[in-house]
N, C-alpha and C. Protein backbone atom coordinates (compact mmCIF):
# COMPACT_ATOMS: atom_id res chain seq x y z
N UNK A 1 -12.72 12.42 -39.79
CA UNK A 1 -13.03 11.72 -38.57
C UNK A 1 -11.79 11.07 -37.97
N UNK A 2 -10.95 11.81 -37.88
CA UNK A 2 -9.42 11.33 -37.40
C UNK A 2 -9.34 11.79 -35.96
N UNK A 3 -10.28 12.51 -35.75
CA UNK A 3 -10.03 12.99 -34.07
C UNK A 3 -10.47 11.89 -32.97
N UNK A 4 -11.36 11.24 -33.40
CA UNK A 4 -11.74 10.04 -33.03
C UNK A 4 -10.90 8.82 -32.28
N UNK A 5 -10.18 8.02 -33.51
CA UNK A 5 -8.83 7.62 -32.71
C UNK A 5 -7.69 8.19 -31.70
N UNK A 6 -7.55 9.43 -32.50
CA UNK A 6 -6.61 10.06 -31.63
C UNK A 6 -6.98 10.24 -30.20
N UNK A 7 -8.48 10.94 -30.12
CA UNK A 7 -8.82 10.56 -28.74
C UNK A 7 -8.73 9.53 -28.14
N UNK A 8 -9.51 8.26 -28.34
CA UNK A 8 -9.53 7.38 -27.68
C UNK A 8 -8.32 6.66 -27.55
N UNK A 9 -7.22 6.86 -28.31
CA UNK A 9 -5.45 6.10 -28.36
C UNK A 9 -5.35 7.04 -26.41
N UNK A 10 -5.19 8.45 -26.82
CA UNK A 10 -5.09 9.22 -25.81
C UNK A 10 -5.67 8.85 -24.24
N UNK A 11 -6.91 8.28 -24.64
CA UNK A 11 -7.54 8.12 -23.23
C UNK A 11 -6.99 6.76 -22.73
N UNK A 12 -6.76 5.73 -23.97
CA UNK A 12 -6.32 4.11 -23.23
C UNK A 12 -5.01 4.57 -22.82
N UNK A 13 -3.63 5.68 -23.15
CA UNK A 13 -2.94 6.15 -22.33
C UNK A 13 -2.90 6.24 -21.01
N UNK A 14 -3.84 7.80 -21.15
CA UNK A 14 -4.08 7.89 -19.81
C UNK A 14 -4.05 6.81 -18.48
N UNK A 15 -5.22 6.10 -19.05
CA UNK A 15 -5.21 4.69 -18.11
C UNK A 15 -4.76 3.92 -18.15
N UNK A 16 -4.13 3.66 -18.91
CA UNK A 16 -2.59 2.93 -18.80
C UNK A 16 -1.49 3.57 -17.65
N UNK A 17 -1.73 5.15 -18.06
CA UNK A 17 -0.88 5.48 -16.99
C UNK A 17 -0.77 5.62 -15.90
N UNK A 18 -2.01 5.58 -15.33
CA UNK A 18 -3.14 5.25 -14.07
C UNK A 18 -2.37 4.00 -13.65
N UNK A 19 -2.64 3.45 -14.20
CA UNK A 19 -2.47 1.76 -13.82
C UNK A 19 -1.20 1.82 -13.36
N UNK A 20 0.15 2.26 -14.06
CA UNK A 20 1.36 2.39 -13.93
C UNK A 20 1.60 3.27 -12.47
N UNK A 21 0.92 4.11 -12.33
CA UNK A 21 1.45 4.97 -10.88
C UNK A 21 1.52 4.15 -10.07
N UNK A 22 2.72 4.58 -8.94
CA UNK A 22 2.89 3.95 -7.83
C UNK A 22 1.82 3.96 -6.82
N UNK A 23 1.49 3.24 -5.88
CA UNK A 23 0.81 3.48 -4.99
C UNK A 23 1.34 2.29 -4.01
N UNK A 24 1.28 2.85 -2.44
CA UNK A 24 1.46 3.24 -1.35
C UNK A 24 0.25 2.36 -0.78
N UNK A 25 0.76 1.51 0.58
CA UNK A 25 0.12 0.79 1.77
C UNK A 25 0.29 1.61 2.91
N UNK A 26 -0.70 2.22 3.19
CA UNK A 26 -0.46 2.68 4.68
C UNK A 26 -1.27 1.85 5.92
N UNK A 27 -0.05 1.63 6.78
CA UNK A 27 -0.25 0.56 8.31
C UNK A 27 -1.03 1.68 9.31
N UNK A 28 -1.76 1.77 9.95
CA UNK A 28 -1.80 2.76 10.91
C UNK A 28 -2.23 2.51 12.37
N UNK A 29 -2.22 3.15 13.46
CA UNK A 29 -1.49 2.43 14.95
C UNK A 29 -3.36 2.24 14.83
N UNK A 30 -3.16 1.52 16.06
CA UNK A 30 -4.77 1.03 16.28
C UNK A 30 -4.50 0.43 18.07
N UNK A 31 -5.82 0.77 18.70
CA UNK A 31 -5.46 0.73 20.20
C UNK A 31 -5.38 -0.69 20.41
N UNK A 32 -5.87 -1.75 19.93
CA UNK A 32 -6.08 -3.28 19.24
C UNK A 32 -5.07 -4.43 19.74
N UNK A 33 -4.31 -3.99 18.45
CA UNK A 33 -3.29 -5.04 18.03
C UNK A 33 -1.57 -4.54 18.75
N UNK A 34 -1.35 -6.00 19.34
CA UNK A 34 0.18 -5.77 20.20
C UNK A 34 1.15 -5.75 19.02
N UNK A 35 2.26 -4.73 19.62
CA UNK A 35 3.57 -4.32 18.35
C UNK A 35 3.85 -6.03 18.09
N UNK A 36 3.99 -6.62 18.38
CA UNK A 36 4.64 -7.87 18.54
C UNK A 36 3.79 -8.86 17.51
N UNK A 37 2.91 -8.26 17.70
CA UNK A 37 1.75 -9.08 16.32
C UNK A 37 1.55 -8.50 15.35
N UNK A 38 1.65 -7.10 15.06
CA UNK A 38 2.15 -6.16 13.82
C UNK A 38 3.52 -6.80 13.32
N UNK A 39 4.42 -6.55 13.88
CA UNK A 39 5.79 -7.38 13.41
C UNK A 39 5.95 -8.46 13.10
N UNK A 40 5.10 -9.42 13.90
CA UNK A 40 5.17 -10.65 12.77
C UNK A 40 4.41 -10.47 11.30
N UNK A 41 3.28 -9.90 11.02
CA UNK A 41 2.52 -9.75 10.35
C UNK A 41 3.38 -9.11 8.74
N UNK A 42 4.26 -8.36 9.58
CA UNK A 42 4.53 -7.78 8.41
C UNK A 42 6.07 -8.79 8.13
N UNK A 43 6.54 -9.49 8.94
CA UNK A 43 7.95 -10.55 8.07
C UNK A 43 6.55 -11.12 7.76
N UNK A 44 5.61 -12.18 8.32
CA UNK A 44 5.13 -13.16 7.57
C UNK A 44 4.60 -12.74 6.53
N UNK A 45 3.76 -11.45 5.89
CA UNK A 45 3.34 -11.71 5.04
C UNK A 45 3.95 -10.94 3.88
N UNK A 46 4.71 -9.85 4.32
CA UNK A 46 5.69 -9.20 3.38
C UNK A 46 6.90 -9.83 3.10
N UNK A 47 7.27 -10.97 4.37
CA UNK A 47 8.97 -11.19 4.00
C UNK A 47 10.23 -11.07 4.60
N UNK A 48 9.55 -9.67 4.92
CA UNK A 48 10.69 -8.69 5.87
C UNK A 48 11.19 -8.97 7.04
N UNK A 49 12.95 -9.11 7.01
CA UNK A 49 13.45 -9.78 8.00
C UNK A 49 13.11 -8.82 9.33
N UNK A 50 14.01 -9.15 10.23
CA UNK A 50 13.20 -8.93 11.83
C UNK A 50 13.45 -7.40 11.83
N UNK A 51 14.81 -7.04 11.84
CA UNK A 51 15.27 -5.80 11.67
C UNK A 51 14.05 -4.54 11.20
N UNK A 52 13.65 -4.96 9.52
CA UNK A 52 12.77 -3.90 9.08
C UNK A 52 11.18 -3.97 9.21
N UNK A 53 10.87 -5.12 9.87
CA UNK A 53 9.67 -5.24 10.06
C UNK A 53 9.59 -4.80 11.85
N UNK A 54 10.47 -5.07 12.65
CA UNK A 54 10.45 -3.52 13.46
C UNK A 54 10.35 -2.42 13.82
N UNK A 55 11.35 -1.94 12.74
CA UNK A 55 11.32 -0.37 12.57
C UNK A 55 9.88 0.07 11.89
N UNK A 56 9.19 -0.48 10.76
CA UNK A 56 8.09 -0.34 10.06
C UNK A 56 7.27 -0.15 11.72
N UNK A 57 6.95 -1.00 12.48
CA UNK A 57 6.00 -1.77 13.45
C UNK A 57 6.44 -0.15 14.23
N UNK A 58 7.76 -0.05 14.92
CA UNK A 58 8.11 1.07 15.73
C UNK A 58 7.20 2.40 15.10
N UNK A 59 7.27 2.83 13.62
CA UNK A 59 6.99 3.88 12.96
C UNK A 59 5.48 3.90 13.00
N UNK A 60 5.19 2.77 13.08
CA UNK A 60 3.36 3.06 13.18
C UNK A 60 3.22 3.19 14.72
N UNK A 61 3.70 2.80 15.25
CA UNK A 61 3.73 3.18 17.14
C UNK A 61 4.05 4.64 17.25
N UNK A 62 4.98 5.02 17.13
CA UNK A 62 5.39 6.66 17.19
C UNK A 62 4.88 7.21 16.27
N UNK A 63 4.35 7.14 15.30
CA UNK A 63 4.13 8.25 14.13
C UNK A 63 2.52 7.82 13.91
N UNK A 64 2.11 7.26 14.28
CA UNK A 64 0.53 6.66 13.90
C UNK A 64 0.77 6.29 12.84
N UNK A 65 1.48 6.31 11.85
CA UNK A 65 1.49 5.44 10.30
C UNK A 65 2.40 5.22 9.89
N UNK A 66 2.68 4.30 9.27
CA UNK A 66 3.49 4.14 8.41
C UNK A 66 3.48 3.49 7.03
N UNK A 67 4.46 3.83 5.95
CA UNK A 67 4.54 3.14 4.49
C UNK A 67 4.93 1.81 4.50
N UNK A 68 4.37 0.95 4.46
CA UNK A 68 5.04 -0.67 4.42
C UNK A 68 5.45 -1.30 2.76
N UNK A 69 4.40 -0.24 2.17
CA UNK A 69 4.76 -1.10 0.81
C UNK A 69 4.41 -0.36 -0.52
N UNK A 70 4.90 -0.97 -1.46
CA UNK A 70 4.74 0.11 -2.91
C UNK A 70 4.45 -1.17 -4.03
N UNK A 71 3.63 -0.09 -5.25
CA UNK A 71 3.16 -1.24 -5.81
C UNK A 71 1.97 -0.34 -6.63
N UNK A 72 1.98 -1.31 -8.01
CA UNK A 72 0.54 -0.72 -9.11
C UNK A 72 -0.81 -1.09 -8.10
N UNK A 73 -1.50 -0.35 -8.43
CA UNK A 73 -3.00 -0.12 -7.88
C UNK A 73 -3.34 -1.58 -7.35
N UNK A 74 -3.40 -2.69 -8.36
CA UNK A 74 -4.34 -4.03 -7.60
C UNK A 74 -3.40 -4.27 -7.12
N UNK A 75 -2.21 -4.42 -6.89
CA UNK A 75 -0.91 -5.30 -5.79
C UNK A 75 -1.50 -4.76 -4.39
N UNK A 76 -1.49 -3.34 -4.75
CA UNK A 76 -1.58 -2.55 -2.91
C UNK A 76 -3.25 -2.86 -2.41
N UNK A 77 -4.17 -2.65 -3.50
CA UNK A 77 -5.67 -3.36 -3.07
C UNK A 77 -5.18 -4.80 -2.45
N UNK A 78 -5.41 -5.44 -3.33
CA UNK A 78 -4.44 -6.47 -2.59
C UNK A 78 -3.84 -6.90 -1.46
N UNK A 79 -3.34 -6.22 -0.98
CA UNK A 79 -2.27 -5.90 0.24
C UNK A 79 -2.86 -5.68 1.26
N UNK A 80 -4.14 -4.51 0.87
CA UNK A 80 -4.33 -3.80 1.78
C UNK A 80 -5.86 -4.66 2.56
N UNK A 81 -6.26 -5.36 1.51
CA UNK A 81 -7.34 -6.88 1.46
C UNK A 81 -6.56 -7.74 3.14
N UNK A 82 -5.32 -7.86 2.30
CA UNK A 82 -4.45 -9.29 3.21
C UNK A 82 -4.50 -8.68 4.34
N UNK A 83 -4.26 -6.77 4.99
CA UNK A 83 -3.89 -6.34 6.21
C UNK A 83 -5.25 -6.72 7.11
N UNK A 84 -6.38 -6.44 6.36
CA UNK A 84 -7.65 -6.05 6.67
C UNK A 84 -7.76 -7.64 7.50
N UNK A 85 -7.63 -8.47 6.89
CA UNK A 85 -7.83 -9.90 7.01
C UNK A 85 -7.04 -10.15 8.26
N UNK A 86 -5.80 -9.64 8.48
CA UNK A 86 -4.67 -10.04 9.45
C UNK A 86 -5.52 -8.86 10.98
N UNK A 87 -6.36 -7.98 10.49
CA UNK A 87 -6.90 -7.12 11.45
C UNK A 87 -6.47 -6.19 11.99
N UNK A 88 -5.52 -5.60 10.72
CA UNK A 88 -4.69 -4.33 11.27
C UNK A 88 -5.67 -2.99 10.14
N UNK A 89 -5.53 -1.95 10.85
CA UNK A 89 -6.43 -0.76 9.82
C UNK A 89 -5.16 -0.48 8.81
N UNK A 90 -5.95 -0.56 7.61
CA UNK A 90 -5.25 -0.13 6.23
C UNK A 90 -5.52 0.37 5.05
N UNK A 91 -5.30 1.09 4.89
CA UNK A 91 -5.48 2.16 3.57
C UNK A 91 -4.18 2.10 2.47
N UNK A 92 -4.56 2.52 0.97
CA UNK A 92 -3.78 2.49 0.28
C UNK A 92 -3.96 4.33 -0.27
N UNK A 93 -3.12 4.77 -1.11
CA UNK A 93 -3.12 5.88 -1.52
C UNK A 93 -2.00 6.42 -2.70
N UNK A 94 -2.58 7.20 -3.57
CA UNK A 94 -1.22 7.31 -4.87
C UNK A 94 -0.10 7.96 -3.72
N UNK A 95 0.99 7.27 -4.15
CA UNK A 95 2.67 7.72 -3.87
C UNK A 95 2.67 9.18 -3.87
N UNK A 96 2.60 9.91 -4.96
CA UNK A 96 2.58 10.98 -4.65
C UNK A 96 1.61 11.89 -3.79
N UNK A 97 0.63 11.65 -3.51
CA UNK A 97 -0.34 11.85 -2.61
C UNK A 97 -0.57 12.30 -1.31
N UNK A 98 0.97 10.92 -1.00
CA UNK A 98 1.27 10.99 0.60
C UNK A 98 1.84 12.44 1.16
């Protein structure tokens, strides 16, 4: 009965390794909210000086989306909680995914 552990060592891996993948905030344009209130949104609540919270803000204007942020699974839930709240549309998704 040794297969037993071995499995289950194997599976708390797995989800361990789950947990470990990167994952991805995606911002996306919305007819709504002015660039100017996206850009603050993202220095105030990310940080990000004026410069890159621009370009982020510009990239969801021209491109309909953009990546704002990276991070294990609950950081970007998380994140994507705080966007929802600030009233911008947001989705998260595995890194590689995108």
């Amino acid at each position: 009965m040794t297969a037993m552990p071995d499995v289950l060592e194997h599976v708390e891996q797995a989800q361990a390794h789950e947990l470990d993948q990167p994952y991805i905030l995606i911002i996306w344009n919305d007819p709504v909210n002015l660039m100017s209130y996206v850009s603050y949104v993202f220095r105030s609540y990310f940080g990000y000086p004026e410069a890159k919270a621009e370009k982020l803000m510009m990239q969801v204007h021209r491109e309909g989306r953009s990546v704002v942020a990276t991070g294990n699974r609950e950081k970007i839930e998380a994140d994507v909680s705080a966007m929802h709240g600030f009233g911008l549309w947001a989705t998260l998704s595995k890194a590689d995914a995108a």
